[in-house]
C-alpha atoms as a PDB file:
ATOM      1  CA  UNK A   1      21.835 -22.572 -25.542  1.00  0.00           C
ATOM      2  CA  UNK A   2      22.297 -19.013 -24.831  1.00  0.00           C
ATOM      3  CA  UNK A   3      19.899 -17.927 -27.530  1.00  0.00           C
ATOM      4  CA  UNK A   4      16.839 -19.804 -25.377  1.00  0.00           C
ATOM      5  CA  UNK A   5      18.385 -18.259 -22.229  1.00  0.00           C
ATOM      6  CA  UNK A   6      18.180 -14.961 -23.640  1.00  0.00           C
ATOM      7  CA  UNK A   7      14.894 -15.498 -24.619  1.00  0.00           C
ATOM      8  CA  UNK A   8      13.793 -15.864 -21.368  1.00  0.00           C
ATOM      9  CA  UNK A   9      15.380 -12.780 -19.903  1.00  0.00           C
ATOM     10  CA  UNK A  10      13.491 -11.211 -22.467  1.00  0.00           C
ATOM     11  CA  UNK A  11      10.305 -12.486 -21.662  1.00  0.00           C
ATOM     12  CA  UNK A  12      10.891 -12.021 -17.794  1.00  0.00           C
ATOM     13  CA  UNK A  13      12.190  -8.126 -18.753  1.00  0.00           C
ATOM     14  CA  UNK A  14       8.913  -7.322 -20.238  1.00  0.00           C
ATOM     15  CA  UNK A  15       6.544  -9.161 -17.943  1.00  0.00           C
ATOM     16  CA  UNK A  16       7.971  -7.333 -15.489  1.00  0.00           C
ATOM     17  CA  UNK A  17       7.946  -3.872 -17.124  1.00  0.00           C
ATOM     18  CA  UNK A  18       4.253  -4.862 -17.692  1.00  0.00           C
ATOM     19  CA  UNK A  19       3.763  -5.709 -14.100  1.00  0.00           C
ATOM     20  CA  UNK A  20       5.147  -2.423 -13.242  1.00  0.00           C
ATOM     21  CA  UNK A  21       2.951  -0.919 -15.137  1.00  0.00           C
ATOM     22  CA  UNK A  22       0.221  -1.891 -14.154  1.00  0.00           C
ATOM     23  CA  UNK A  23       0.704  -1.728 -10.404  1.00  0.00           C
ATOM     24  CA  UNK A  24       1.565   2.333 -11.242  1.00  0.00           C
ATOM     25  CA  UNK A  25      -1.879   2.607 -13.217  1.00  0.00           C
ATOM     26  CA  UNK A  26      -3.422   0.928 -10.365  1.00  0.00           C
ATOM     27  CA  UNK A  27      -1.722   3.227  -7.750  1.00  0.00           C
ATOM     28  CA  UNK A  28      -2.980   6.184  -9.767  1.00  0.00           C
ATOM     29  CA  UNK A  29      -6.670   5.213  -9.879  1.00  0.00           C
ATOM     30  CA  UNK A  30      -6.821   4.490  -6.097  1.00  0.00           C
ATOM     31  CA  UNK A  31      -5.002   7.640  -5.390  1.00  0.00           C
ATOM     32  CA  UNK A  32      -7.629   9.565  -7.561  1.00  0.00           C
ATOM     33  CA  UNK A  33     -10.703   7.691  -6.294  1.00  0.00           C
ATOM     34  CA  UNK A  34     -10.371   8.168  -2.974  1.00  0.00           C
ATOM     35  CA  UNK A  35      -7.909  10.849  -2.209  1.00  0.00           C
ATOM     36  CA  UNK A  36      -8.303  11.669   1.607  1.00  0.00           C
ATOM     37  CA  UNK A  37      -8.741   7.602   2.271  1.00  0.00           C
ATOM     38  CA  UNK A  38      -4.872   7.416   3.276  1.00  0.00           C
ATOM     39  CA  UNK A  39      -5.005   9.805   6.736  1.00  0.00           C
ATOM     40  CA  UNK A  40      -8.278   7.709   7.514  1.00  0.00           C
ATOM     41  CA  UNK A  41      -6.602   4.890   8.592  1.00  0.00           C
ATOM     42  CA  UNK A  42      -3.771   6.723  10.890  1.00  0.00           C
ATOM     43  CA  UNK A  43      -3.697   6.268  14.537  1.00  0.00           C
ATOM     44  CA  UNK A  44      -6.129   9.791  14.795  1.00  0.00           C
ATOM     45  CA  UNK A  45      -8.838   7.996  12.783  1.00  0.00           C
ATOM     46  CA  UNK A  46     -11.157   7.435  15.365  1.00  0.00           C
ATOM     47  CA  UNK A  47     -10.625  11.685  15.946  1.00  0.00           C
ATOM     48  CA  UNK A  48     -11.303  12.211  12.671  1.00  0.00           C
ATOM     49  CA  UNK A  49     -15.085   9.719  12.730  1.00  0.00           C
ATOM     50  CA  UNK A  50     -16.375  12.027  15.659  1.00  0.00           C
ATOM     51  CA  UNK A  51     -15.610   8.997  18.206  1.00  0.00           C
ATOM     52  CA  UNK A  52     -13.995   8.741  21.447  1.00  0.00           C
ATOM     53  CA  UNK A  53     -10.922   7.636  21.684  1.00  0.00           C
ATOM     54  CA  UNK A  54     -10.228   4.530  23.755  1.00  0.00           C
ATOM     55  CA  UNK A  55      -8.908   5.775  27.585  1.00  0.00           C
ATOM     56  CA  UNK A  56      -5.136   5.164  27.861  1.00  0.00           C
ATOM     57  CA  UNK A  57      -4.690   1.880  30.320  1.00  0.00           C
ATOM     58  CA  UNK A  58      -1.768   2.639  33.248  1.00  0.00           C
ATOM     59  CA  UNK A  59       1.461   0.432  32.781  1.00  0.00           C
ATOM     60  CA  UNK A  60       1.057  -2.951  34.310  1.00  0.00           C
ATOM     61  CA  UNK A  61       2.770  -2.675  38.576  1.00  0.00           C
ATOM     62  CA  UNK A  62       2.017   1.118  38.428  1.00  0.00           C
ATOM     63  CA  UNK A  63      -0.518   2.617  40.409  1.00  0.00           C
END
């Protein structure tokens, strides 16, 4: 029985090797596509589009 267990750890060690894999490969091409993509999406994004930024609203019983 331990033969068909270690079969399966096996299997699950290299499926997940291959998973691994793959998610790095897929890390790299986004990073390469579109390398300036990641500070677009920061809080200063609108700064960096040439819009406004939303006013800042006063605390709620202040003022």
């Amino acid at each position: 029985m331990a033969t068909k267990d270690d079969e399966r750890a096996a299997r699950l060690k290299a499926a997940l090797r291959d998973n691994l894999r793959r998610r790095k490969a897929q890390a790299r091409s986004r990073a390469d596509e579109a390398p300036g993509s990641a500070a677009d999406t920061g809080p200063d994004a609108s700064l960096v589009a040439g819009s406004e930024p939303a006013p800042k609203r006063q605390p709620a019983g202040k003022g």
